[in-house]
PDB file of N, CA and C in Angstrom:
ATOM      1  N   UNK A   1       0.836  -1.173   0.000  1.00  0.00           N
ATOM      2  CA  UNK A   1       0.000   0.000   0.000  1.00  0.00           C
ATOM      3  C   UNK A   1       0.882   1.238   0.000  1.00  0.00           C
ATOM      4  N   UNK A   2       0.891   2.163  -0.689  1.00  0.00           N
ATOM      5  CA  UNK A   2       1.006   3.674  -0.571  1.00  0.00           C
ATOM      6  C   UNK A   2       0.680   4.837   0.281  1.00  0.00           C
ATOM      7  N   UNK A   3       1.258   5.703   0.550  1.00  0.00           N
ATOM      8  CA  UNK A   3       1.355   6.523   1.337  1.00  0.00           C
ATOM      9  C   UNK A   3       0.493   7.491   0.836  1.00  0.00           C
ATOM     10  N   UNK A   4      -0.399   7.869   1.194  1.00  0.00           N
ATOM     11  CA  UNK A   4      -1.220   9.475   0.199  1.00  0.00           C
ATOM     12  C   UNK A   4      -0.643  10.426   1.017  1.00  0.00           C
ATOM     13  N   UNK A   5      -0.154  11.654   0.719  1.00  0.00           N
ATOM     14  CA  UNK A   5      -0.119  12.981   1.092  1.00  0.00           C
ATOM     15  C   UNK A   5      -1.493  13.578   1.081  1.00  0.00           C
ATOM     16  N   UNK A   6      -1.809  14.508   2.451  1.00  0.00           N
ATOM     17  CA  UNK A   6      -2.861  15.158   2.740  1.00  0.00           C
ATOM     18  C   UNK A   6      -3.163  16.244   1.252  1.00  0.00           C
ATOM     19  N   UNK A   7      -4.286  16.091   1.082  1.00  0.00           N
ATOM     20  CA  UNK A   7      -4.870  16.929  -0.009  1.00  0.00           C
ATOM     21  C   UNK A   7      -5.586  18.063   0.210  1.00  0.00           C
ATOM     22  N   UNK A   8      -5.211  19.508  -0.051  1.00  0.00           N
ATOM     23  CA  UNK A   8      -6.611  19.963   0.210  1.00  0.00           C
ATOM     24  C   UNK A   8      -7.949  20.118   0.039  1.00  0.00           C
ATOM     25  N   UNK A   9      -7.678  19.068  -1.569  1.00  0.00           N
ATOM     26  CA  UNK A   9      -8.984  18.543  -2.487  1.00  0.00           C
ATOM     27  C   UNK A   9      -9.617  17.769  -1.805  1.00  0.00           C
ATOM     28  N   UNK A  10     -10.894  17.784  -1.578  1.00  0.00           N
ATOM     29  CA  UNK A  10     -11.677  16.594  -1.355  1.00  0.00           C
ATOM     30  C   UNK A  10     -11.414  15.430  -2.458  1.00  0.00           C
ATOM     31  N   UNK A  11     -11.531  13.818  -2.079  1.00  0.00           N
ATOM     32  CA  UNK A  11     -11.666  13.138  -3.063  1.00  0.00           C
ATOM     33  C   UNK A  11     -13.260  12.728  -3.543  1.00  0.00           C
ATOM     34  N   UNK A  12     -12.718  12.608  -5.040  1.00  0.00           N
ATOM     35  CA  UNK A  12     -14.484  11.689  -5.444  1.00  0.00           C
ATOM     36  C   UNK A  12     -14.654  10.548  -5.584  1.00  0.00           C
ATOM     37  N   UNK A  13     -14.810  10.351  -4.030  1.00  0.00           N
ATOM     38  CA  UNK A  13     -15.484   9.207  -4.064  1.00  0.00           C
ATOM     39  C   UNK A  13     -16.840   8.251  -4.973  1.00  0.00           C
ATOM     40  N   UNK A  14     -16.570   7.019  -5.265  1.00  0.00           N
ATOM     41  CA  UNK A  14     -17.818   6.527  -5.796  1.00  0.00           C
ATOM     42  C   UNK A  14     -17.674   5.076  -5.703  1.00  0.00           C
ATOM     43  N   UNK A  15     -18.927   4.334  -6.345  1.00  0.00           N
ATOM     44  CA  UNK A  15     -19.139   2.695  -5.829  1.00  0.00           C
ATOM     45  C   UNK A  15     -19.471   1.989  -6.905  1.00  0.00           C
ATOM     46  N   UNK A  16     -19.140   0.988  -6.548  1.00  0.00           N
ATOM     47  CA  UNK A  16     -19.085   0.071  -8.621  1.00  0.00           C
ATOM     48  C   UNK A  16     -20.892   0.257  -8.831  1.00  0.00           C
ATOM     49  N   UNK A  17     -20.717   0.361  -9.946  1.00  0.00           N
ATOM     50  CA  UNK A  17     -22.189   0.722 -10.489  1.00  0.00           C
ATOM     51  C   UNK A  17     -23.380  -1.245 -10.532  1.00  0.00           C
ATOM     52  N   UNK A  18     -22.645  -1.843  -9.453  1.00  0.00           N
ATOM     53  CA  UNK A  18     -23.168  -3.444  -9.416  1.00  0.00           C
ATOM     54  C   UNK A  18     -24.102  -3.348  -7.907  1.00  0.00           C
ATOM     55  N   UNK A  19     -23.181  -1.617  -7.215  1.00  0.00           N
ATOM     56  CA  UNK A  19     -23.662  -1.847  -5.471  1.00  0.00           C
ATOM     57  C   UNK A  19     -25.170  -1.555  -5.487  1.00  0.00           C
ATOM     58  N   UNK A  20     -25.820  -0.762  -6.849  1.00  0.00           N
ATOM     59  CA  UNK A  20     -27.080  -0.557  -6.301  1.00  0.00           C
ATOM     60  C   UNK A  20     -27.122   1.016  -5.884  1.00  0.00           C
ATOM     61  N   UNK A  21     -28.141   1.698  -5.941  1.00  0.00           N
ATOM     62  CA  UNK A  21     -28.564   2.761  -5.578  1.00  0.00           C
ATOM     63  C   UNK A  21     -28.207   3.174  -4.446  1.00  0.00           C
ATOM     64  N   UNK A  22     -29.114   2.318  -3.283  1.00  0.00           N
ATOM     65  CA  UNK A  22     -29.808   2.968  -2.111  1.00  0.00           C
ATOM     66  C   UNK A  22     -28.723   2.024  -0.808  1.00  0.00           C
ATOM     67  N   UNK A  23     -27.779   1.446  -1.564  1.00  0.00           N
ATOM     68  CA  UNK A  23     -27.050   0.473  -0.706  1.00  0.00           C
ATOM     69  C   UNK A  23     -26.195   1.318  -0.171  1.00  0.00           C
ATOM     70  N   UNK A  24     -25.694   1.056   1.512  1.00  0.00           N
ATOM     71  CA  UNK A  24     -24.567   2.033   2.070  1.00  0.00           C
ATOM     72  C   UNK A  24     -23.421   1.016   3.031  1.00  0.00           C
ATOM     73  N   UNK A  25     -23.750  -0.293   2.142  1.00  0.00           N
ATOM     74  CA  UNK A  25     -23.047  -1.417   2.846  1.00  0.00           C
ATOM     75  C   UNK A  25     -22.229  -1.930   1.177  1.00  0.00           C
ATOM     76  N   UNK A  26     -20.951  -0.996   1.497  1.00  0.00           N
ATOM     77  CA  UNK A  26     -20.368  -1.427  -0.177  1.00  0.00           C
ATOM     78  C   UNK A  26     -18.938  -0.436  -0.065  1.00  0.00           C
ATOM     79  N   UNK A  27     -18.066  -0.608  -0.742  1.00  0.00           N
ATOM     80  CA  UNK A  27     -16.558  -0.298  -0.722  1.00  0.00           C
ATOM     81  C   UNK A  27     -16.746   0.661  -1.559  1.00  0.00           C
ATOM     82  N   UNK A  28     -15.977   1.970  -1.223  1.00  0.00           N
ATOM     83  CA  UNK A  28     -16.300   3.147  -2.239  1.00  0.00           C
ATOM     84  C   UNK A  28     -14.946   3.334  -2.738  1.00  0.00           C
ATOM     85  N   UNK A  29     -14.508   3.856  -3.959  1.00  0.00           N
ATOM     86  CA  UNK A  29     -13.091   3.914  -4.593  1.00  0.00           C
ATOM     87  C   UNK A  29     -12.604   5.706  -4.663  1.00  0.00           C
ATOM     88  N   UNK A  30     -11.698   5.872  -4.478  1.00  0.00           N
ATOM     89  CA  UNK A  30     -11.361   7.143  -5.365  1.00  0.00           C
ATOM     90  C   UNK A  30      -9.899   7.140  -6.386  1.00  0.00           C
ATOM     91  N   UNK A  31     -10.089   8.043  -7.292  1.00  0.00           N
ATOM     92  CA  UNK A  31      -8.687   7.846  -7.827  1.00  0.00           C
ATOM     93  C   UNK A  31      -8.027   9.085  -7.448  1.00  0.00           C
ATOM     94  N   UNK A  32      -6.721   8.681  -7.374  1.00  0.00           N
ATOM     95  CA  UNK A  32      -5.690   9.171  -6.943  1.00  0.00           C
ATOM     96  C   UNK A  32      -4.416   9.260  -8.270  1.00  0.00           C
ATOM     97  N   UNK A  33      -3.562  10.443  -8.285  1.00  0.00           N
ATOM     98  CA  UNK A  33      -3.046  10.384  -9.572  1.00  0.00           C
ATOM     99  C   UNK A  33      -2.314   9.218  -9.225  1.00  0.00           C
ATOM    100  N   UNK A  34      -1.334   8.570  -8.628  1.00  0.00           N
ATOM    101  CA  UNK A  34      -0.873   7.532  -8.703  1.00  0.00           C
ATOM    102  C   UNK A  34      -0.709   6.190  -7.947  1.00  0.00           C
ATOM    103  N   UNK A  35      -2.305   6.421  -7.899  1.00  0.00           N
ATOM    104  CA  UNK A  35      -3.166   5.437  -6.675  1.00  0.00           C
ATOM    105  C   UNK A  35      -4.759   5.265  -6.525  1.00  0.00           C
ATOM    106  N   UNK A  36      -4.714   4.396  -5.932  1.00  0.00           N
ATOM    107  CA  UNK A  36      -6.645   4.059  -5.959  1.00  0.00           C
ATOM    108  C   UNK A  36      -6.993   4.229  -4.271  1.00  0.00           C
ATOM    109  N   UNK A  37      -7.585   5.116  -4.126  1.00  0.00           N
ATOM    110  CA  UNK A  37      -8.119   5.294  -2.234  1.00  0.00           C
ATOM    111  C   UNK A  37      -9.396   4.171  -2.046  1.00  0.00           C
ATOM    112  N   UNK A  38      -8.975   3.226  -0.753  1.00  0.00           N
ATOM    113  CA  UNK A  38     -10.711   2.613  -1.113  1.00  0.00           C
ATOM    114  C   UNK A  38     -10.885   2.365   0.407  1.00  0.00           C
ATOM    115  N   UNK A  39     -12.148   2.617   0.683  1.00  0.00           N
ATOM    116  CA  UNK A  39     -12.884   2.810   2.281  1.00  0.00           C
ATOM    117  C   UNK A  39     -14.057   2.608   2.409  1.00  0.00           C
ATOM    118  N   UNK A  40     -14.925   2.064   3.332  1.00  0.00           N
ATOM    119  CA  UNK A  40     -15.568   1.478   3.811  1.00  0.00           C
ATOM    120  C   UNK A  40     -17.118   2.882   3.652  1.00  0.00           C
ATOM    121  N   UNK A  41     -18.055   2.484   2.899  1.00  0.00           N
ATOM    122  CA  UNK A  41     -19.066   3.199   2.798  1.00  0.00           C
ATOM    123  C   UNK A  41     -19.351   3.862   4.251  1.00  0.00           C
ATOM    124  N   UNK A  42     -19.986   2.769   4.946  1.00  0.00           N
ATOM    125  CA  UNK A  42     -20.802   2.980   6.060  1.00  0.00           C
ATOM    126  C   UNK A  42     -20.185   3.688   6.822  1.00  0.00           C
ATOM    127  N   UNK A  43     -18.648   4.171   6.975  1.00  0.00           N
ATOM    128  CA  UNK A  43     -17.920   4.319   7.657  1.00  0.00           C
ATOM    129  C   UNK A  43     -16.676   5.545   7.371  1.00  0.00           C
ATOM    130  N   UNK A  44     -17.366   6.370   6.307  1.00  0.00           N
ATOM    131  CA  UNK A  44     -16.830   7.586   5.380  1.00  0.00           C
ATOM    132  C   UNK A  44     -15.787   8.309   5.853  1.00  0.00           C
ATOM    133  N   UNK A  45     -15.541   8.800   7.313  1.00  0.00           N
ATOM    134  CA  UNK A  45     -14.755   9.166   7.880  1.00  0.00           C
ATOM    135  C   UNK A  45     -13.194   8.222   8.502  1.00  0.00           C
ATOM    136  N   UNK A  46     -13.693   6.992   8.448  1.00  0.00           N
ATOM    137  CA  UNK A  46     -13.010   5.838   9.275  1.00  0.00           C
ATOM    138  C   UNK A  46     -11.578   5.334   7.973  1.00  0.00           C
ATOM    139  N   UNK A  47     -10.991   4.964   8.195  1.00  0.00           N
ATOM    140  CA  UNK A  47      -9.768   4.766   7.098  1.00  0.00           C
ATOM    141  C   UNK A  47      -9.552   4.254   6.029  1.00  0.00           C
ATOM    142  N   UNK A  48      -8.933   4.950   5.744  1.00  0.00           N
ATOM    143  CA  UNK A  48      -8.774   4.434   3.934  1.00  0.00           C
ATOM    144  C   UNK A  48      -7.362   3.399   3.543  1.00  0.00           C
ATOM    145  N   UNK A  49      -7.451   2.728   2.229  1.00  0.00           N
ATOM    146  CA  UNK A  49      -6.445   2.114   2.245  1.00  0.00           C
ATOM    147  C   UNK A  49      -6.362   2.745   0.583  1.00  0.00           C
ATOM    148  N   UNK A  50      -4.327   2.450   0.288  1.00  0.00           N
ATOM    149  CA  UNK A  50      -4.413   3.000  -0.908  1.00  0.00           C
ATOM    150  C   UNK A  50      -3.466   1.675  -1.811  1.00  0.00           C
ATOM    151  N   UNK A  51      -4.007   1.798  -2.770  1.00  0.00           N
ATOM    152  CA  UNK A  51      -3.634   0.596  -3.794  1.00  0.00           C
ATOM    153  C   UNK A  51      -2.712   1.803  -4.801  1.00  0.00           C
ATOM    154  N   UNK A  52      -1.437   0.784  -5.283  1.00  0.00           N
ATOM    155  CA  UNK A  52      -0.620   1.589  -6.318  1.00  0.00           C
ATOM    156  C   UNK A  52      -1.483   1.356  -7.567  1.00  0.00           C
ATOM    157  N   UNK A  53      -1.258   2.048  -9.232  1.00  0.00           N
ATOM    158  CA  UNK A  53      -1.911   1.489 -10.038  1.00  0.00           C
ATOM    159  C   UNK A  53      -1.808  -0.106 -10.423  1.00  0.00           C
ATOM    160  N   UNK A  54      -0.517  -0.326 -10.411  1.00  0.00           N
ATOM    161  CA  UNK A  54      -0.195  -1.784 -10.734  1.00  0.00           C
ATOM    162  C   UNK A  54      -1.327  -3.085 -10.221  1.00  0.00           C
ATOM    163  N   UNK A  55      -1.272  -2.513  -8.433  1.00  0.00           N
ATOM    164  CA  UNK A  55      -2.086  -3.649  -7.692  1.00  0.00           C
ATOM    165  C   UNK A  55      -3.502  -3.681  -8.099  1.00  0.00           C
ATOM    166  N   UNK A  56      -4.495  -2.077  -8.229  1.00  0.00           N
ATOM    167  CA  UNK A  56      -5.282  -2.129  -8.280  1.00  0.00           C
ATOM    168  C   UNK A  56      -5.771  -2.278 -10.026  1.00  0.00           C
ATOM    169  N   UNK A  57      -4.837  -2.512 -10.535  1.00  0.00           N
ATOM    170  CA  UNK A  57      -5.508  -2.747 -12.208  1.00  0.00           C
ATOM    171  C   UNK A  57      -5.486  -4.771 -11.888  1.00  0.00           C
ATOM    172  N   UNK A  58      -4.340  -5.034 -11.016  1.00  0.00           N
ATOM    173  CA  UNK A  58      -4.153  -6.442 -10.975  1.00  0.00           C
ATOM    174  C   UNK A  58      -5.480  -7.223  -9.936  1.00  0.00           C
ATOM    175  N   UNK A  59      -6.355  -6.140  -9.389  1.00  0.00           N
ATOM    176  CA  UNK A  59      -7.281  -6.732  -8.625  1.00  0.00           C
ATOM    177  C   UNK A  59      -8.421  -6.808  -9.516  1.00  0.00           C
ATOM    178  N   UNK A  60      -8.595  -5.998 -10.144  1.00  0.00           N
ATOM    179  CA  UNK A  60      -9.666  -5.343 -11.078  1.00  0.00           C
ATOM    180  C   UNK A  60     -10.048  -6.225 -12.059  1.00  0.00           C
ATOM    181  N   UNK A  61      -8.412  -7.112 -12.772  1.00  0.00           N
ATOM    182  CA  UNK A  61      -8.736  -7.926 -13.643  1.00  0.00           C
ATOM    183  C   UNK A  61      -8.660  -9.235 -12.990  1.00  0.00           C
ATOM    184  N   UNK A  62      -8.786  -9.688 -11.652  1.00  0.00           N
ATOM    185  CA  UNK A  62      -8.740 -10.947 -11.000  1.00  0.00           C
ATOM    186  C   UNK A  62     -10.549 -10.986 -10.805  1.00  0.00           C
ATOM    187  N   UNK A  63     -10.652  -9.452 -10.054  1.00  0.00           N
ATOM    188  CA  UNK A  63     -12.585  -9.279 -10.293  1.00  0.00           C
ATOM    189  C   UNK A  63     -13.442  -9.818 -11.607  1.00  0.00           C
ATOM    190  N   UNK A  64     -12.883  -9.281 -12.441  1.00  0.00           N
ATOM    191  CA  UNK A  64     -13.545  -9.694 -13.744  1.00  0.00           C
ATOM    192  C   UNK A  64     -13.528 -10.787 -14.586  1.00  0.00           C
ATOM    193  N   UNK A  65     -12.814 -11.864 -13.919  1.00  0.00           N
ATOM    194  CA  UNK A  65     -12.554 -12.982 -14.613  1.00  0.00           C
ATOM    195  C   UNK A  65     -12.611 -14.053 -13.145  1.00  0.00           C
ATOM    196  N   UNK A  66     -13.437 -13.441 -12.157  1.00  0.00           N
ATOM    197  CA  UNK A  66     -13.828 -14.018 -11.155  1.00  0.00           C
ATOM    198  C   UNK A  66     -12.789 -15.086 -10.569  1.00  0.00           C
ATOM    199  N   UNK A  67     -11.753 -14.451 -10.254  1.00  0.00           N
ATOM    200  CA  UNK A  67     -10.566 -15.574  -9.952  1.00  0.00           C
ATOM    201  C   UNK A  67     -10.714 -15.773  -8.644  1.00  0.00           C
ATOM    202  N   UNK A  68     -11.702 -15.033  -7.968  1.00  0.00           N
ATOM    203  CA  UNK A  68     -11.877 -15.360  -6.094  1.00  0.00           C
ATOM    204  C   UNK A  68     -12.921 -16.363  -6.103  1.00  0.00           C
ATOM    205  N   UNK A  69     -12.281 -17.139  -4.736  1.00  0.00           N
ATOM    206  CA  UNK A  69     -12.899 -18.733  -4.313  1.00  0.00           C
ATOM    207  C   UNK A  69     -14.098 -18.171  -3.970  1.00  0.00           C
ATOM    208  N   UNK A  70     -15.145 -18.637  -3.946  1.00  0.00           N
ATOM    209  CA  UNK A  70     -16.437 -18.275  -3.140  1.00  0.00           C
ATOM    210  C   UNK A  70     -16.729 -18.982  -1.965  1.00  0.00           C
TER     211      UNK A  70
END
């Protein structure tokens, strides 16, 4: 994980377009120029974790080709 430097930008946050509307139980993403911020909906204030691009393009395509055990 990566280090973010404090921003004075707010980030824009948002949620895969699979979570549903009205759902507030779901992982929200932001991008970062050389990083992905991702934190806990329900919990907006509570901590974030940051993915480099590498990891988070390498999760993204493990998501989409459903490589996690169920």
């Amino acid at each position: 994980m990566l280090s973010v430097p404090h921003s004075p930008e707010p980030l824009s946050w948002f949620k895969s377009s699979y979570s549903g509307a009205n759902t507030t139980e779901c992982v929200e993403a932001a991008h970062l120029p050389q990083a992905t911020a991702v934190r806990d909906s329900k919990t907006p204030g509570g901590p974030m974790l940051t993915f480099g691009q590498a990891s988070w393009a390498g999760f993204l395509t493990a998501v989409r080709h459903q490589q996690f055990g169920g």
